[in-house]
C-alpha atoms as a PDB file:
ATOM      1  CA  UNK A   1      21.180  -9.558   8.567  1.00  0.00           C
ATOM      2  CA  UNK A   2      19.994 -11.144  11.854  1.00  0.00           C
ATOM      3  CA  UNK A   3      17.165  -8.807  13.492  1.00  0.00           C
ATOM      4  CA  UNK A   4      16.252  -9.146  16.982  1.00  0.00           C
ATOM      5  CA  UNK A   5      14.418  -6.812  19.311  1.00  0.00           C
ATOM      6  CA  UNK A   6      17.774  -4.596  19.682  1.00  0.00           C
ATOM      7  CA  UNK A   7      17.391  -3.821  15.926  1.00  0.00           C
ATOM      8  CA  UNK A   8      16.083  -0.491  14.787  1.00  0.00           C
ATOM      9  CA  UNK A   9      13.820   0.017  12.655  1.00  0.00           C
ATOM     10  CA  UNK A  10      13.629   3.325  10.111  1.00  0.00           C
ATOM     11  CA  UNK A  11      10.064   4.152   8.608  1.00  0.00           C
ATOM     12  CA  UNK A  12       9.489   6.615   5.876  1.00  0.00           C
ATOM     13  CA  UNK A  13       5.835   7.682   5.014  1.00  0.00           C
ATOM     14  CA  UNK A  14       3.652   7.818   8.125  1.00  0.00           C
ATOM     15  CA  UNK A  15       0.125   8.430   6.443  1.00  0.00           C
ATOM     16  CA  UNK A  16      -3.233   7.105   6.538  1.00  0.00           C
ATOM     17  CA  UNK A  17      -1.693   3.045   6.309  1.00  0.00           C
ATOM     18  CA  UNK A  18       2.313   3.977   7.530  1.00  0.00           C
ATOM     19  CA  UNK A  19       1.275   5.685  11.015  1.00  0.00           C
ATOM     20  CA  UNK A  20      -0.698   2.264  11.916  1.00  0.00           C
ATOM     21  CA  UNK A  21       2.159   0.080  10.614  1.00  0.00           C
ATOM     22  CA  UNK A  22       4.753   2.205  12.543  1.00  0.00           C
ATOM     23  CA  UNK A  23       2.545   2.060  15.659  1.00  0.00           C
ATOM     24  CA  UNK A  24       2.722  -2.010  15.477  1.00  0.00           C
ATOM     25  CA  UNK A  25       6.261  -2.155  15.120  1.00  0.00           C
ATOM     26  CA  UNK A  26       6.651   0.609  18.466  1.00  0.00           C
ATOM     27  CA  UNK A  27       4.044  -1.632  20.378  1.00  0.00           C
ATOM     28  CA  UNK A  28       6.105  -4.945  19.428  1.00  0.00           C
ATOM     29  CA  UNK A  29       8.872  -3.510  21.121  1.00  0.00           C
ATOM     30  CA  UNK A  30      11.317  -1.856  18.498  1.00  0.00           C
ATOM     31  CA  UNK A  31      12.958   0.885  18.596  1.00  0.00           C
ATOM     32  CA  UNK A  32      11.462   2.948  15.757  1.00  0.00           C
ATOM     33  CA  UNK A  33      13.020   6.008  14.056  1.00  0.00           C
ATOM     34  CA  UNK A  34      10.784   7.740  11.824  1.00  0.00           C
ATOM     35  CA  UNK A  35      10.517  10.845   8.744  1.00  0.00           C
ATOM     36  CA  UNK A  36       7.598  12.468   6.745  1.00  0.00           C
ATOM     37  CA  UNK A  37       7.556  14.889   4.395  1.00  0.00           C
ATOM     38  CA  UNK A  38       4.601  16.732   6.475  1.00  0.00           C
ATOM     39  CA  UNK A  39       6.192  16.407  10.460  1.00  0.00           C
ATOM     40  CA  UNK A  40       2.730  16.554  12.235  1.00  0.00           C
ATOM     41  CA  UNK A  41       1.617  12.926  10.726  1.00  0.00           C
ATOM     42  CA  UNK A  42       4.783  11.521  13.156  1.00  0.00           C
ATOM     43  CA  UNK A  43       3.385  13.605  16.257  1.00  0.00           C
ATOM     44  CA  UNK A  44       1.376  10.414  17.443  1.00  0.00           C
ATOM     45  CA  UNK A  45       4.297   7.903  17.019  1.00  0.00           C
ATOM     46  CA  UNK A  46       6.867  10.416  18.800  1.00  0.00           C
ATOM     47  CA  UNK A  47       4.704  10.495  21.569  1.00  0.00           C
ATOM     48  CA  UNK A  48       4.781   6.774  21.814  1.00  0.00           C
ATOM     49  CA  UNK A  49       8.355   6.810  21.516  1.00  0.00           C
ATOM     50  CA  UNK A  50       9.315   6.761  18.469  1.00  0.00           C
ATOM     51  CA  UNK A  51      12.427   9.490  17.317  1.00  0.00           C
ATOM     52  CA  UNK A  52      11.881  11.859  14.658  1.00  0.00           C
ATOM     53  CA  UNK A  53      14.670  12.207  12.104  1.00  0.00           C
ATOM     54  CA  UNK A  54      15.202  15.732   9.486  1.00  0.00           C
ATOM     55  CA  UNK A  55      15.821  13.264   6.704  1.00  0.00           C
ATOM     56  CA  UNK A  56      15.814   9.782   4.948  1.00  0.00           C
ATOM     57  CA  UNK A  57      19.541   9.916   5.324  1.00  0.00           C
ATOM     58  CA  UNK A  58      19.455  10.372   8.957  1.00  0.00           C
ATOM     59  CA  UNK A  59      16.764   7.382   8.903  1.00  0.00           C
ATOM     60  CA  UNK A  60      19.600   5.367   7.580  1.00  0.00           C
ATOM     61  CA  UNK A  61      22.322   5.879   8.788  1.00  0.00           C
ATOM     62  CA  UNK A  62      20.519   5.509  12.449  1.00  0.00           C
ATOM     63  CA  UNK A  63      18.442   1.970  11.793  1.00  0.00           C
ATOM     64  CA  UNK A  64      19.165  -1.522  10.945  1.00  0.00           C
ATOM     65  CA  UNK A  65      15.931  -1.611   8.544  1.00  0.00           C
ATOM     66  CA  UNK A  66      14.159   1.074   6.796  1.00  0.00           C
ATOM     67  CA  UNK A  67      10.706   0.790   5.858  1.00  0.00           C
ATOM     68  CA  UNK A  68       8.812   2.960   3.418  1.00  0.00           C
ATOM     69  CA  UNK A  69       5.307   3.384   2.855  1.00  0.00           C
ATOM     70  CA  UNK A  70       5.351   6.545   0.407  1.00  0.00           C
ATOM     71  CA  UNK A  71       2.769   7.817  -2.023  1.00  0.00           C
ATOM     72  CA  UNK A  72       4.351   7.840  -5.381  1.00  0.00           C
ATOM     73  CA  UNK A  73       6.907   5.910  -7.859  1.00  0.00           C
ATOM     74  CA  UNK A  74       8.494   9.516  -8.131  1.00  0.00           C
ATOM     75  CA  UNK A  75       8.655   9.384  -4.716  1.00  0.00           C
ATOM     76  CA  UNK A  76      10.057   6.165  -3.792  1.00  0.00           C
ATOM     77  CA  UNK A  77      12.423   6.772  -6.539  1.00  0.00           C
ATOM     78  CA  UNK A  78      13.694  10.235  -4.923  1.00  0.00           C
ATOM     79  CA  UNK A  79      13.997   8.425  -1.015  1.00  0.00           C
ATOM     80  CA  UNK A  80      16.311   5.724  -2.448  1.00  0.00           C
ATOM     81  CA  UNK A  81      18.235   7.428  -5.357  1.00  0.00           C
ATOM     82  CA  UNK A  82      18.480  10.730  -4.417  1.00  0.00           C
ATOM     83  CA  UNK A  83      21.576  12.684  -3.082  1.00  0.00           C
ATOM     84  CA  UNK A  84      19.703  11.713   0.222  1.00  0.00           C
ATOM     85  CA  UNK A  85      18.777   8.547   0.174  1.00  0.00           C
ATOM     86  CA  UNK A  86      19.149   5.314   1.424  1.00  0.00           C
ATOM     87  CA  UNK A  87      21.134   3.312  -0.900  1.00  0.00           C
ATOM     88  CA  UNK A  88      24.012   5.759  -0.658  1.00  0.00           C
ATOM     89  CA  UNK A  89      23.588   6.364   3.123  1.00  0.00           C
ATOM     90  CA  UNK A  90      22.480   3.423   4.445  1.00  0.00           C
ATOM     91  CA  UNK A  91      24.890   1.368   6.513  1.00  0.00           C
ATOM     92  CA  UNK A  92      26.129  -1.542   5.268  1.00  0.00           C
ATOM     93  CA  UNK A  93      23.922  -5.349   5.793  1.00  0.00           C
ATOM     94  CA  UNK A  94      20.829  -3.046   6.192  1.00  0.00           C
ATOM     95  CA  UNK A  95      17.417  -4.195   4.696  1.00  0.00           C
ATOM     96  CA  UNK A  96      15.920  -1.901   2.770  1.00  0.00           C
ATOM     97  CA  UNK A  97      11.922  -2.179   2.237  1.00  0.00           C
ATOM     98  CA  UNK A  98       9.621  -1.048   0.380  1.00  0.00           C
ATOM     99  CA  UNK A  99       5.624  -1.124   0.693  1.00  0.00           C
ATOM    100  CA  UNK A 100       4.727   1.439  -1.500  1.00  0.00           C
ATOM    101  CA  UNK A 101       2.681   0.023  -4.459  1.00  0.00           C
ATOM    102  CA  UNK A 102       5.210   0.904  -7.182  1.00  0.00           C
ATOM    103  CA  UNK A 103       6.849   0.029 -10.162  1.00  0.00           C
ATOM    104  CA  UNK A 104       7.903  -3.342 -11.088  1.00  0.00           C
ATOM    105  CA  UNK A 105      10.494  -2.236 -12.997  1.00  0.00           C
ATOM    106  CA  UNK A 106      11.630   0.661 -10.526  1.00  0.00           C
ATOM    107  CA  UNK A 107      11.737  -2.454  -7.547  1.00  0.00           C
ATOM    108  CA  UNK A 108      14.295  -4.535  -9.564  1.00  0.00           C
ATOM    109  CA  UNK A 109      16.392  -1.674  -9.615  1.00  0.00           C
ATOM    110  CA  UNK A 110      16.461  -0.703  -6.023  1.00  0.00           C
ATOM    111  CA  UNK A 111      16.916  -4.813  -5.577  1.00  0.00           C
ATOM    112  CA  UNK A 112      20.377  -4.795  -7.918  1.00  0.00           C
ATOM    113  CA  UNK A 113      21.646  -1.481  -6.458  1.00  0.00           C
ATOM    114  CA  UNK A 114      21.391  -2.430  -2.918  1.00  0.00           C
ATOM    115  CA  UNK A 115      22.758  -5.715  -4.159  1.00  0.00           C
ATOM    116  CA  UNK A 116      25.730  -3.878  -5.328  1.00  0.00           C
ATOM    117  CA  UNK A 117      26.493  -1.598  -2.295  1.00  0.00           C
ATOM    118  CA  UNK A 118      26.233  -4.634  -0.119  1.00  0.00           C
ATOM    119  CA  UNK A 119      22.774  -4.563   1.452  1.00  0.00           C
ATOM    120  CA  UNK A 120      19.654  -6.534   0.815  1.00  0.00           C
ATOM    121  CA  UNK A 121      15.952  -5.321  -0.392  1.00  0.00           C
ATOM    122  CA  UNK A 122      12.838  -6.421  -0.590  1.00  0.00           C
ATOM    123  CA  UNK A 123       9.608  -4.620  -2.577  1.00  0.00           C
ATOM    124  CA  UNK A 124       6.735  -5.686  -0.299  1.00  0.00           C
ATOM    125  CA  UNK A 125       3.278  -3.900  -1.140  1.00  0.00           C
ATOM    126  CA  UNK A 126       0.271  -4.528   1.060  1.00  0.00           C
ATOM    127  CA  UNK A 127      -3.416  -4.673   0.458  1.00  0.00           C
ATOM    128  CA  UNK A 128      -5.816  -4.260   3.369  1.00  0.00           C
ATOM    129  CA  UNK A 129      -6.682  -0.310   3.450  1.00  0.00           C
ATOM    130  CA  UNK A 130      -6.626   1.882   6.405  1.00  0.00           C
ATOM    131  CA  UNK A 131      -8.574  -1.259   8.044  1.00  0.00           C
ATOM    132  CA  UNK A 132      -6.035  -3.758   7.632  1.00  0.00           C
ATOM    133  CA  UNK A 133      -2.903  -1.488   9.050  1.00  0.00           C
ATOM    134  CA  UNK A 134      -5.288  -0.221  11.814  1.00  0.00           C
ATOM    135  CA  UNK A 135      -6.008  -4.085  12.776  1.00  0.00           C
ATOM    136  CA  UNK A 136      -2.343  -5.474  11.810  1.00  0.00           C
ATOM    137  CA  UNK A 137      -3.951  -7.859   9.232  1.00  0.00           C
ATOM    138  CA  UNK A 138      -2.508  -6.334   6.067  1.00  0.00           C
ATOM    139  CA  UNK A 139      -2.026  -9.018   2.895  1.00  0.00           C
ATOM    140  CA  UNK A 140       1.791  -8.722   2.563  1.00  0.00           C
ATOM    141  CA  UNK A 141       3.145  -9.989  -0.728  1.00  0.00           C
ATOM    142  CA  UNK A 142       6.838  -9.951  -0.975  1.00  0.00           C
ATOM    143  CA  UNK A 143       9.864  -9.972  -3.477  1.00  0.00           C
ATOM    144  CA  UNK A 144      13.826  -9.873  -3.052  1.00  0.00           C
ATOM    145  CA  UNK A 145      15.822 -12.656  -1.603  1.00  0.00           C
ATOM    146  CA  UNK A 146      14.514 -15.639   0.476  1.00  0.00           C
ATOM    147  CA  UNK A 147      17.155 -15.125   3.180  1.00  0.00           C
ATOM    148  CA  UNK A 148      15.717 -10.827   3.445  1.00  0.00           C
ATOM    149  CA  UNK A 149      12.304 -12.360   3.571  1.00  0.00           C
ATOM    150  CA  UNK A 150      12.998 -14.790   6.243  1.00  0.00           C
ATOM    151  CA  UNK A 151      15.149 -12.268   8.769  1.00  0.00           C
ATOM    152  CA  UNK A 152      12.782 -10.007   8.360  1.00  0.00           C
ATOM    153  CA  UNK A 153       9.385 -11.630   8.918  1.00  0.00           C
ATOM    154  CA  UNK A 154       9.191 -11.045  12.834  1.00  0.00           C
ATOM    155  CA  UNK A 155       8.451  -7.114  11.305  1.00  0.00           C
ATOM    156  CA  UNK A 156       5.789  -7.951   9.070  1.00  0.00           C
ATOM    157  CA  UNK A 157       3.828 -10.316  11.613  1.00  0.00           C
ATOM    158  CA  UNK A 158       3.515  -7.437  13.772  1.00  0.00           C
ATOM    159  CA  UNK A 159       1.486  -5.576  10.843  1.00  0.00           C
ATOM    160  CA  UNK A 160      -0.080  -8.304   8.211  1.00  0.00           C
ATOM    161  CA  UNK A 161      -1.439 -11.821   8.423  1.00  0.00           C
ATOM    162  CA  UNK A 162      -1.017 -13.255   5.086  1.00  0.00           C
ATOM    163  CA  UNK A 163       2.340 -12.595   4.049  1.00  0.00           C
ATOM    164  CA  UNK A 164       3.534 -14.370   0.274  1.00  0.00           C
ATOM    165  CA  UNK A 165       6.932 -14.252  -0.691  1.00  0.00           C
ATOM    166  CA  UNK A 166       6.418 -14.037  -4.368  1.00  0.00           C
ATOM    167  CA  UNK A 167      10.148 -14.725  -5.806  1.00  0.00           C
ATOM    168  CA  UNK A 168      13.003 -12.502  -7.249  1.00  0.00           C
ATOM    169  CA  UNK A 169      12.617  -8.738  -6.851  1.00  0.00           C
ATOM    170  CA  UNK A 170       9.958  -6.855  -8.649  1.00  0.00           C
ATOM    171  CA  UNK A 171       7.615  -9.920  -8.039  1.00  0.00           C
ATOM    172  CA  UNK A 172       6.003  -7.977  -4.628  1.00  0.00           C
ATOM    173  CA  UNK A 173       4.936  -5.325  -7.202  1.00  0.00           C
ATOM    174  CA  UNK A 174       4.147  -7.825 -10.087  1.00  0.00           C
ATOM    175  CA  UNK A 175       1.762  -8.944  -7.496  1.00  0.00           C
ATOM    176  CA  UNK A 176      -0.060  -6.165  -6.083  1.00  0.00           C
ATOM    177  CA  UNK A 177      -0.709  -5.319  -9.952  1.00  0.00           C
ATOM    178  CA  UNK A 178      -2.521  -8.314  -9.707  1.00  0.00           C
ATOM    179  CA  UNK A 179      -4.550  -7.485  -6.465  1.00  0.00           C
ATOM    180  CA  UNK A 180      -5.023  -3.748  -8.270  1.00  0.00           C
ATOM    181  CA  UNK A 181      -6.570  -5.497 -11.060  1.00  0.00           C
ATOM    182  CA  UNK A 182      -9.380  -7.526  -9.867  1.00  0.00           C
ATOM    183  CA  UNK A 183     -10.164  -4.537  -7.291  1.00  0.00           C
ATOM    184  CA  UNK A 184     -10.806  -2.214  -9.491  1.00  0.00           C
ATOM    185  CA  UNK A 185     -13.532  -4.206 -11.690  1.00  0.00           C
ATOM    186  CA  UNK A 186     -14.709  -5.880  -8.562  1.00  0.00           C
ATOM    187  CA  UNK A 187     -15.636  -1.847  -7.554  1.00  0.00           C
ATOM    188  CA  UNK A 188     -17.145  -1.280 -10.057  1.00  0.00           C
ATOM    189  CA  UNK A 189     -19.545  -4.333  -9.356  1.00  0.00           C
ATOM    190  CA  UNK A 190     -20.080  -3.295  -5.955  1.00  0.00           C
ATOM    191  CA  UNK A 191     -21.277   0.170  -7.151  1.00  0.00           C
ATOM    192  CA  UNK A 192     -23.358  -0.978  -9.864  1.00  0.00           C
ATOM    193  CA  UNK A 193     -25.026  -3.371  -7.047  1.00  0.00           C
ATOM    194  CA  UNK A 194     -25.435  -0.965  -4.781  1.00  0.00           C
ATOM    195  CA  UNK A 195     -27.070   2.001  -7.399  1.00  0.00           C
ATOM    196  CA  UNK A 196     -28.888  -1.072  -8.638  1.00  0.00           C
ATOM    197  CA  UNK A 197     -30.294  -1.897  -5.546  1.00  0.00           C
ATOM    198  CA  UNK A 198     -30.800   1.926  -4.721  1.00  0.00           C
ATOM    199  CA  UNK A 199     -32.809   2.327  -8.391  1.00  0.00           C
ATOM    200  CA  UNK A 200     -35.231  -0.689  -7.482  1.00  0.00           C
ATOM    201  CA  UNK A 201     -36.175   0.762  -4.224  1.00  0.00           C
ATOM    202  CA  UNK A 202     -34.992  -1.663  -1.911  1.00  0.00           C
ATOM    203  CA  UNK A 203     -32.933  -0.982   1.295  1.00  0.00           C
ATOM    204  CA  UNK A 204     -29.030  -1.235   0.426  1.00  0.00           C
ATOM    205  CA  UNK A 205     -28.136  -2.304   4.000  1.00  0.00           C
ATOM    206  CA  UNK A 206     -30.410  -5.895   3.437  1.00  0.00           C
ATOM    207  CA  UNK A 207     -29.305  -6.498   0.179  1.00  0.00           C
ATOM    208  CA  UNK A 208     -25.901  -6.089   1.529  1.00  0.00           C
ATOM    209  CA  UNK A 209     -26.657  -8.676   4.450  1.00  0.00           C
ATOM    210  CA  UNK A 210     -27.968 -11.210   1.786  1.00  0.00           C
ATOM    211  CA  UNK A 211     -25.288 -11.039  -1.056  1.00  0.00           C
ATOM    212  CA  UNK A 212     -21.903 -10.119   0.622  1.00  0.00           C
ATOM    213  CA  UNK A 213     -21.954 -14.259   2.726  1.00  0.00           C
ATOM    214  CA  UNK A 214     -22.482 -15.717  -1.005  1.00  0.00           C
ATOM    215  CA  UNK A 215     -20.867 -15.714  -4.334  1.00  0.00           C
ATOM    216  CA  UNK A 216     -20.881 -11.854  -4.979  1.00  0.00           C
ATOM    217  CA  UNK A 217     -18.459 -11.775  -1.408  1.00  0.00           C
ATOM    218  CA  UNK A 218     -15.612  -9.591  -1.329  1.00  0.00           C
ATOM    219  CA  UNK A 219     -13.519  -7.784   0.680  1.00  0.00           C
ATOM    220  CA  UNK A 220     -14.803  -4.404  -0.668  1.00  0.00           C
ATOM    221  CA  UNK A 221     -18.268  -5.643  -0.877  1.00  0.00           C
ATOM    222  CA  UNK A 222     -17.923  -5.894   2.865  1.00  0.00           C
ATOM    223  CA  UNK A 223     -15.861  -3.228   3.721  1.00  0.00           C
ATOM    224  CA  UNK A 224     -17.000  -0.312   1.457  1.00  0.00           C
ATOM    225  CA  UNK A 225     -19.964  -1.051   0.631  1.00  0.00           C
ATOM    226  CA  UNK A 226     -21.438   0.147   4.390  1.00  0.00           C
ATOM    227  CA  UNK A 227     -19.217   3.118   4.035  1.00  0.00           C
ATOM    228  CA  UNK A 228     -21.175   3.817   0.580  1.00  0.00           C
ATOM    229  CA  UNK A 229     -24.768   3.235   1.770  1.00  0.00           C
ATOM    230  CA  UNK A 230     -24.199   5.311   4.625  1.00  0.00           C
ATOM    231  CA  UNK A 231     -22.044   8.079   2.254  1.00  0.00           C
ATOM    232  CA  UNK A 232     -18.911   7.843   3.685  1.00  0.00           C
ATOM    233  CA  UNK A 233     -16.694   8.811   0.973  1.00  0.00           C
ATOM    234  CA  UNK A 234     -13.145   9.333   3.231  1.00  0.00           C
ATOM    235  CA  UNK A 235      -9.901   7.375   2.395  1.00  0.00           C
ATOM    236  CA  UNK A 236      -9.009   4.052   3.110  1.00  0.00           C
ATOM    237  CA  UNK A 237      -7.282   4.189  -0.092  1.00  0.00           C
ATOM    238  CA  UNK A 238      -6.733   7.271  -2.089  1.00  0.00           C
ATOM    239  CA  UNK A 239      -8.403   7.381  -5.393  1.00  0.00           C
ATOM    240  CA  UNK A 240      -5.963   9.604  -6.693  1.00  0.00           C
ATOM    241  CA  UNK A 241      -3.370   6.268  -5.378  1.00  0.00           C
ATOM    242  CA  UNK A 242      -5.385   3.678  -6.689  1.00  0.00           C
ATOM    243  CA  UNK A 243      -5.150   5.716 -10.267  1.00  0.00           C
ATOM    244  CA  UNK A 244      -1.525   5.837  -9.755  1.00  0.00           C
ATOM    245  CA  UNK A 245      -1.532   2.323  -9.790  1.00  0.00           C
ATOM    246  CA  UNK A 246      -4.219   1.654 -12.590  1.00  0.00           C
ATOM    247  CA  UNK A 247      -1.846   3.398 -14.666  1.00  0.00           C
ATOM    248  CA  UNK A 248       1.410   1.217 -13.235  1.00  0.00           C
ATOM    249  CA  UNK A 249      -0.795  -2.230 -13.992  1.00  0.00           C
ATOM    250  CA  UNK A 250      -1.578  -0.867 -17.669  1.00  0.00           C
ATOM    251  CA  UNK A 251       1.794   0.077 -18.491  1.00  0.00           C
ATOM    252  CA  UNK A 252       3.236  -2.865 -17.470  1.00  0.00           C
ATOM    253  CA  UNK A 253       0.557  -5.384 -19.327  1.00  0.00           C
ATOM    254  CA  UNK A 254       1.397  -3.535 -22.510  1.00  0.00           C
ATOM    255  CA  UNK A 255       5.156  -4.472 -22.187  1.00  0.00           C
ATOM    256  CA  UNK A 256       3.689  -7.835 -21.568  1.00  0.00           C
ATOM    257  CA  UNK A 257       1.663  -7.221 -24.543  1.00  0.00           C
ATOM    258  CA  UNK A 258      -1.428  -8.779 -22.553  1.00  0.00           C
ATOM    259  CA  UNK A 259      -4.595  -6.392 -23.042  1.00  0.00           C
ATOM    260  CA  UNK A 260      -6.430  -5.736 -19.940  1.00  0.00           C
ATOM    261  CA  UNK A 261     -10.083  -4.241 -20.788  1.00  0.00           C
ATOM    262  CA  UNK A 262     -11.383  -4.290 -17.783  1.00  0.00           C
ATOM    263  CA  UNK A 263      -8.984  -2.295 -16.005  1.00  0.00           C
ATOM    264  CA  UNK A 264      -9.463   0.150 -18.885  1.00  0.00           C
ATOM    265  CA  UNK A 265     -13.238   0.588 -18.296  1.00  0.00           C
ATOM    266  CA  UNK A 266     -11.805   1.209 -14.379  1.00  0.00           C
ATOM    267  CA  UNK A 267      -9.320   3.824 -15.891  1.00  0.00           C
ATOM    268  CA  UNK A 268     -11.912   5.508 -17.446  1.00  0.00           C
ATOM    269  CA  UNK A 269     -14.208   5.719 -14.915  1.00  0.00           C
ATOM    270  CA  UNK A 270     -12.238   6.792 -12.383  1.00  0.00           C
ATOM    271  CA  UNK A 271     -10.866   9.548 -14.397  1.00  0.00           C
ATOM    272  CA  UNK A 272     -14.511  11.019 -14.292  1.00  0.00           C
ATOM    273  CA  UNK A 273     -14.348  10.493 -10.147  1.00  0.00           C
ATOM    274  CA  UNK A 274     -11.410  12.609 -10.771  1.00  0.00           C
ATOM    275  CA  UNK A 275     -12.895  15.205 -12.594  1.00  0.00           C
ATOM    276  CA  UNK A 276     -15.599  15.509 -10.106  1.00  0.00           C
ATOM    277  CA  UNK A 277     -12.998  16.674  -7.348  1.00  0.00           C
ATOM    278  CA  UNK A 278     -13.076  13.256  -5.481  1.00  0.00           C
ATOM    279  CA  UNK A 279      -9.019  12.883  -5.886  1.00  0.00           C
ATOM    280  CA  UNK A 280      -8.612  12.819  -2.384  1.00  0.00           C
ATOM    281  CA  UNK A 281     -11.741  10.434  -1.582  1.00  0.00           C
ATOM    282  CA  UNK A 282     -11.774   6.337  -0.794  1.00  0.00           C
ATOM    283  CA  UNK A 283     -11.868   3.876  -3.885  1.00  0.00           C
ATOM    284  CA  UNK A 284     -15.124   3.848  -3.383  1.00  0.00           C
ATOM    285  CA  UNK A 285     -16.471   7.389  -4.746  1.00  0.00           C
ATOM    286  CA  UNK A 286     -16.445   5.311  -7.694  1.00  0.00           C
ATOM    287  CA  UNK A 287     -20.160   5.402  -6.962  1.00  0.00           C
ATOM    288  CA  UNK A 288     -20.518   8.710  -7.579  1.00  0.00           C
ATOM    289  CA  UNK A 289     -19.933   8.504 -11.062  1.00  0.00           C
ATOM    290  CA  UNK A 290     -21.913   5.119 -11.129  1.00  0.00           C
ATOM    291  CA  UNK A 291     -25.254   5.890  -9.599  1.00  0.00           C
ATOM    292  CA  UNK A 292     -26.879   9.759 -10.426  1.00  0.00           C
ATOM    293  CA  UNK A 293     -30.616  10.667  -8.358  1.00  0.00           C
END
């Protein structure tokens, strides 16, 4: 399970956050095979070197570690279960992981499968947005054995900064739940700030200088909060993704039997942001619905 810089690496999912992870990896010097459903999203990394593969099959059977950053549970399920995938096709002592914000429950049973057909795998979401992957300062929390973690943490330097291992497999996920959680009532603050500020006539931009270096700081105060004020609505992180996993944190509190009313205020609002068409905006179109001329 040793990786060195002869190892290759497989990544599945080069979108908004995958390209700029895949790009690290290429620039740390790995060889770098790569798949996407849509094949022009891999056009930048081929040019940089990296080799195009037909399939997630041929993405295993071709690297030492595969990576995937994909959009959906459904998804992820499909790339390592499927007829196709990379538990039955990936060659033996390969790390298999996964940075898709998923199930808890789905990431526990990739972990035992690979397990059982004699490789190792690790469910390793990351929070950071299109920022942190561009600047290789995503949060990396991780879950799977310590011995995975450990052979594989040369890989994730190269793309996060803070990088957790969190415990036994399905804890990476358990995780980013929590992260999910205290985002999405933390946006709503930030909107209601910002339509707040908006409504008393002030200028956004100043109130944003005074309250994001105190107590009200946060990452998205800082980060999406200019992008509101100046009405820049365009992904960092999918809303129709961060609903995904709204739905993923609620499902699993209630077999926890732990009720979670803030996230379902965030549910709720975002499903209006949905009906409004703003599916495939940022997180933070959230203020759409929030403040009305």
């Amino acid at each position: 399970m040793a990786i060195n810089q002869e190892s290759v690496i497989g990544f599945i999912g080069t979108g908004i956050m995958g390209a700029s992870m895949a790009g690290h990896l290429l620039s740390g010097g790995y060889k770098v095979n790569v798949y996407n459903r849509t094949k022009s999203r891999t056009d930048s990394l081929v040019l940089k070197g990296a080799v195009w593969h037909e399939s997630p099959k041929s993405v295993a059977e071709y690297s030492d570690v595969i990576i995937t950053m994909l959009g959906y549970p459904a998804d992820v399920e499909e790339v390592y279960f499927g007829d196709s995938g990379l538990l039955r096709h990936a060659r033996s002592n390969s790390v298999l992981i996964d940075m898709t914000t998923s199930s808890p429950s789905l990431a526990k049973r990739i972990g035992l499968e690979a397990g059982n057909r004699g490789l190792a795998a690790l469910d390793a979401p990351v929070s950071g947005g299109d920022i942190g992957a561009r600047e290789a300062r995503l949060s990396i929390m991780a879950g799977g054995s310590v011995e995975a973690f450990e052979a594989v943490l040369p890989l994730f330097n190269l793309i996060g900064k803070n990088i957790v291992h969190q415990g036994a497999a399905g804890s990476g996920q358990f995780t980013k739940m929590c992260n999910q959680i205290a985002i999405a009532s933390n946006m709503i603050g930030v909107s209601e700030a910002l339509a707040y500020a908006k409504r008393a006539g002030l200028e956004p931009g100043k109130v944003l200088m005074s309250i994001e270096a105190g107590a009200a700081g946060s990452w998205s105060l800082s980060n999406l909060g200019p992008r509101i004020i100046n009405g820049d609505f365009s992904p960092g992180f999918y809303v129709k993704h961060f609903m995904k996993d709204i739905k993923i944190a609620i499902e699993s509190a209630d077999e926890m039997g732990l009720p979670l009313p803030g996230l379902l205020l965030a549910r709720s609002l975002y499903e209006q942001v949905i009906a409004l068409g703003e599916e495939n905006s940022g997180t933070q179109a959230l203020y759409k619905v929030i403040f009305t001329e």
